[in-house]
Protein backbone atom coordinates (compact mmCIF):
# COMPACT_ATOMS: atom_id res chain seq x y z
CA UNK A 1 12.47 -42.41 -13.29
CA UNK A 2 15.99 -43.39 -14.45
CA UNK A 3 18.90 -41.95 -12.65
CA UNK A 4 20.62 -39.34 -15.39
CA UNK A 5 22.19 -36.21 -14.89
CA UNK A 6 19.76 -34.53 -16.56
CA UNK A 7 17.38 -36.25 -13.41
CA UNK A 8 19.66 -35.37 -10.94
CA UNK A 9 19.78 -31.84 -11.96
CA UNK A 10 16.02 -31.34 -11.92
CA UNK A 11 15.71 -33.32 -8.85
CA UNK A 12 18.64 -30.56 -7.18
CA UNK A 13 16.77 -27.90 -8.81
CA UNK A 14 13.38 -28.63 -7.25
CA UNK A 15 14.59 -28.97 -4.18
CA UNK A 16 16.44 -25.76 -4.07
CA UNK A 17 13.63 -23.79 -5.18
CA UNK A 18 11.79 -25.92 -2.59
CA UNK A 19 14.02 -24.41 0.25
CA UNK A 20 13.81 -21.07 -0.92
CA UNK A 21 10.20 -20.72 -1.25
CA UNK A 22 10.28 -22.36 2.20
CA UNK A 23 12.33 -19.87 3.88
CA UNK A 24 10.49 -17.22 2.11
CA UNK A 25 7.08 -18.27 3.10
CA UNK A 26 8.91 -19.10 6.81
CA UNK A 27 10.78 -15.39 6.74
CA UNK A 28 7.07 -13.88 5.96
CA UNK A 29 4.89 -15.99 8.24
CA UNK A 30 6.28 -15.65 11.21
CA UNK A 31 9.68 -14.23 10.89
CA UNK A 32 8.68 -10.70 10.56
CA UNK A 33 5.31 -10.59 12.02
CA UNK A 34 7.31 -11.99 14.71
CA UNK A 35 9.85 -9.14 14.85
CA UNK A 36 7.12 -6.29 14.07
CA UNK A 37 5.78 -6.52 17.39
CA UNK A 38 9.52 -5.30 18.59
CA UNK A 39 10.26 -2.00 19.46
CA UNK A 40 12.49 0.19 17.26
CA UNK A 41 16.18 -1.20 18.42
CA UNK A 42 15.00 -4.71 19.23
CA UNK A 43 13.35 -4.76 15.82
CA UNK A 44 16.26 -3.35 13.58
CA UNK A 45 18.72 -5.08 16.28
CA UNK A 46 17.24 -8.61 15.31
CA UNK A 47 16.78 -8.00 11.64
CA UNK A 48 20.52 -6.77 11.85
CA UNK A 49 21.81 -10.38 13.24
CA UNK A 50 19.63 -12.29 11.43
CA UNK A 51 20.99 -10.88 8.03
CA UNK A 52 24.36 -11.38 9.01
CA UNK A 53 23.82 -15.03 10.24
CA UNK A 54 22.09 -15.45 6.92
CA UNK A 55 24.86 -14.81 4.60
CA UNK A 56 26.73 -18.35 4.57
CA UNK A 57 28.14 -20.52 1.90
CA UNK A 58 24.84 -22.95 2.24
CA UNK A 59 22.05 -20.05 1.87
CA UNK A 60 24.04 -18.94 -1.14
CA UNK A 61 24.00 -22.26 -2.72
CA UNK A 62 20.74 -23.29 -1.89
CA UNK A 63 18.86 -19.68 -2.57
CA UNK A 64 21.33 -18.54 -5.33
CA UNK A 65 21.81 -21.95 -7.30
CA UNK A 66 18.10 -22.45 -9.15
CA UNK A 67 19.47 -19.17 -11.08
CA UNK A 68 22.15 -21.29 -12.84
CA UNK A 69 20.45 -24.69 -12.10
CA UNK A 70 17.67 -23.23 -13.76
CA UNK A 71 19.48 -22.47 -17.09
CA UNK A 72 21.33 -25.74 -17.01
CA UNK A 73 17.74 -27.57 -16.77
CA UNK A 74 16.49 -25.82 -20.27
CA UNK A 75 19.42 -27.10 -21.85
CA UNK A 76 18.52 -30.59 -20.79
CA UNK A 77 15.16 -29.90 -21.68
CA UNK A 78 15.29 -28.19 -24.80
CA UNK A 79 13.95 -30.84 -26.79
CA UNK A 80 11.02 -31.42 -24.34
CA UNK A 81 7.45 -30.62 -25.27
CA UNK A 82 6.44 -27.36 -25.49
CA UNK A 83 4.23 -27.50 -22.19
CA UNK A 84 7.26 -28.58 -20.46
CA UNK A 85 9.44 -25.78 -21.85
CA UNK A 86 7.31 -23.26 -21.11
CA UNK A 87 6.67 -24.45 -17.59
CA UNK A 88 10.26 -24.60 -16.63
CA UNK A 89 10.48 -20.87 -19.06
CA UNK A 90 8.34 -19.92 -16.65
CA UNK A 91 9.65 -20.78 -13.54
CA UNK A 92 12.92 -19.99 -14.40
CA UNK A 93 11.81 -16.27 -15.44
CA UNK A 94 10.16 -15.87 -12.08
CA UNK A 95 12.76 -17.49 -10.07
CA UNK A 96 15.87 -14.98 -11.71
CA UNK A 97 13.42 -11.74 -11.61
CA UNK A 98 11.32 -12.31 -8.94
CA UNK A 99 13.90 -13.79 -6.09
CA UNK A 100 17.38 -13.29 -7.19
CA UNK A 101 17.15 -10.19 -9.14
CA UNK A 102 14.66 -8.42 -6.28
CA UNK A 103 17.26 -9.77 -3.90
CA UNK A 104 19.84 -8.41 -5.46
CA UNK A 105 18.52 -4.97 -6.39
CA UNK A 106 16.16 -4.53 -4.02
CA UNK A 107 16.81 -6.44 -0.34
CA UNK A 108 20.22 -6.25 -0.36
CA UNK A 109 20.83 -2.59 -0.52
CA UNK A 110 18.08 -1.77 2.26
CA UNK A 111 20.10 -4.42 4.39
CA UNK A 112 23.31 -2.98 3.44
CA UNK A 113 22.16 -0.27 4.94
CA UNK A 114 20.98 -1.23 8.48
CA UNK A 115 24.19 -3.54 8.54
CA UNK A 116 26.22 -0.28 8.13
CA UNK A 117 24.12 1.39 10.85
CA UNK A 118 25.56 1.62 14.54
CA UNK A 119 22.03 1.09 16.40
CA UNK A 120 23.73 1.81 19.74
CA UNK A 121 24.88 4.90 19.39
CA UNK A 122 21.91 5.62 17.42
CA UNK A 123 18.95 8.29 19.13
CA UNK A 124 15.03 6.93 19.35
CA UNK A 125 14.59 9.08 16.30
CA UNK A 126 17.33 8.02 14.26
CA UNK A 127 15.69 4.41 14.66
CA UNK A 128 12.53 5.27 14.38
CA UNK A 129 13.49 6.60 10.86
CA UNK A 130 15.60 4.05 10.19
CA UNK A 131 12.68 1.51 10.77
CA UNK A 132 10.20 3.30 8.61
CA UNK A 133 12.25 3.55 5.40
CA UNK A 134 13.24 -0.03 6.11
CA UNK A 135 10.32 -2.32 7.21
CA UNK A 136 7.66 -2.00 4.72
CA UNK A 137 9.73 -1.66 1.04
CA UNK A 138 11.88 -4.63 2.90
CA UNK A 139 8.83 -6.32 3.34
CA UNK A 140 6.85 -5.67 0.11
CA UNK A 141 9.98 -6.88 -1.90
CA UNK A 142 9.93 -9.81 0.06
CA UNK A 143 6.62 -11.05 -0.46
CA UNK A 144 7.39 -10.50 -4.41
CA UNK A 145 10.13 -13.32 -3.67
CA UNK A 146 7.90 -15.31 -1.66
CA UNK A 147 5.19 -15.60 -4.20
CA UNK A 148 7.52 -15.58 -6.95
CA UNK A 149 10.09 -18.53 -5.17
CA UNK A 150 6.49 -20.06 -4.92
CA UNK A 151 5.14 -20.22 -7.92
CA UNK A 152 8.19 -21.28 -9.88
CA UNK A 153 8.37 -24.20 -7.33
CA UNK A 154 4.59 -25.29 -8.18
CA UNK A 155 5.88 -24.78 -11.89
CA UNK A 156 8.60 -27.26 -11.04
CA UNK A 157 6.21 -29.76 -9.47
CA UNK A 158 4.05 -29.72 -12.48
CA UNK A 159 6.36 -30.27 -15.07
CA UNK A 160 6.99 -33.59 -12.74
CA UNK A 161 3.47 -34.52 -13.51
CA UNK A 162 3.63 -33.91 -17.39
CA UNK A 163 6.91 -35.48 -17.52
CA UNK A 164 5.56 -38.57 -16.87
């Protein structure tokens, strides 16, 4: 494999999508089927910090940057074979949809919402509603970016193998 930009891009772009799919799989596996077992405040307490800790110049690079990575790898593959372009099509359609775009539209808000929430002051049944229109659409859009970060990583990996 030569060293070229175009390389060097795909290389990033792989392992990006690599480390989100990672942290996805990580965040569903044991993250919060970790934090389930919680009651109400330590529950919405510890998603609370961890979304705050979260939001840092390297998660945005790494879990944001395959959207435009993405786009600048079909340019330098636009004259590829077809099985190539649609592979990296592919990933790149479930990689803006499926993680940024659910992130975006979908995560985001429901943690804008606990982040804006004062759990101390909050009563047992204020949490206990706050939990239950959180937990499961949090966690049912996450598992859409967890297969999707997924499968446009294995789409990534096999356009290695056909690039060859």
């Amino acid at each position: 494999m030569e060293i070229t930009v175009q390389n060097i891009v795909f290389i990033i772009l792989i392992l990006f999508t690599g480390l989100s799919a990672g942290l996805c799989f990580t965040w569903s596996n044991t993250v919060t089927t970790g934090i389930s077992r919680l009651d109400d405040f330590g529950y919405l307490s510890a998603f609370q910090q961890m979304n705050r800790t979260i939001l840092n110049p390297t998660f945005f690079v790494v879990f944001f940057g395959p959207v435009f990575i993405n786009l600048i790898n079909l340019y330098f593959f636009k004259s590829a074979s077809n099985n190539i372009i649609w592979l990296l099509v592919i990933a790149t359609i479930l990689y803006v949809f499926g993680v940024a775009l659910v992130t975006i539209f979908g995560n985001v808000p429901l943690n804008e919402i606990l982040n804006n929430t004062e759990l101390t002051s909050a009563s047992e049944g204020a949490l206990k509603d706050l939990r239950a229109g959180f937990e499961n659409k949090w966690n049912q859009l996450h598992h859409i970016r967890t297969l999707s970060s997924s499968m446009s990583f294995l789409l990534l990996l096999m356009t290695i193998l056909i690039k060859k």
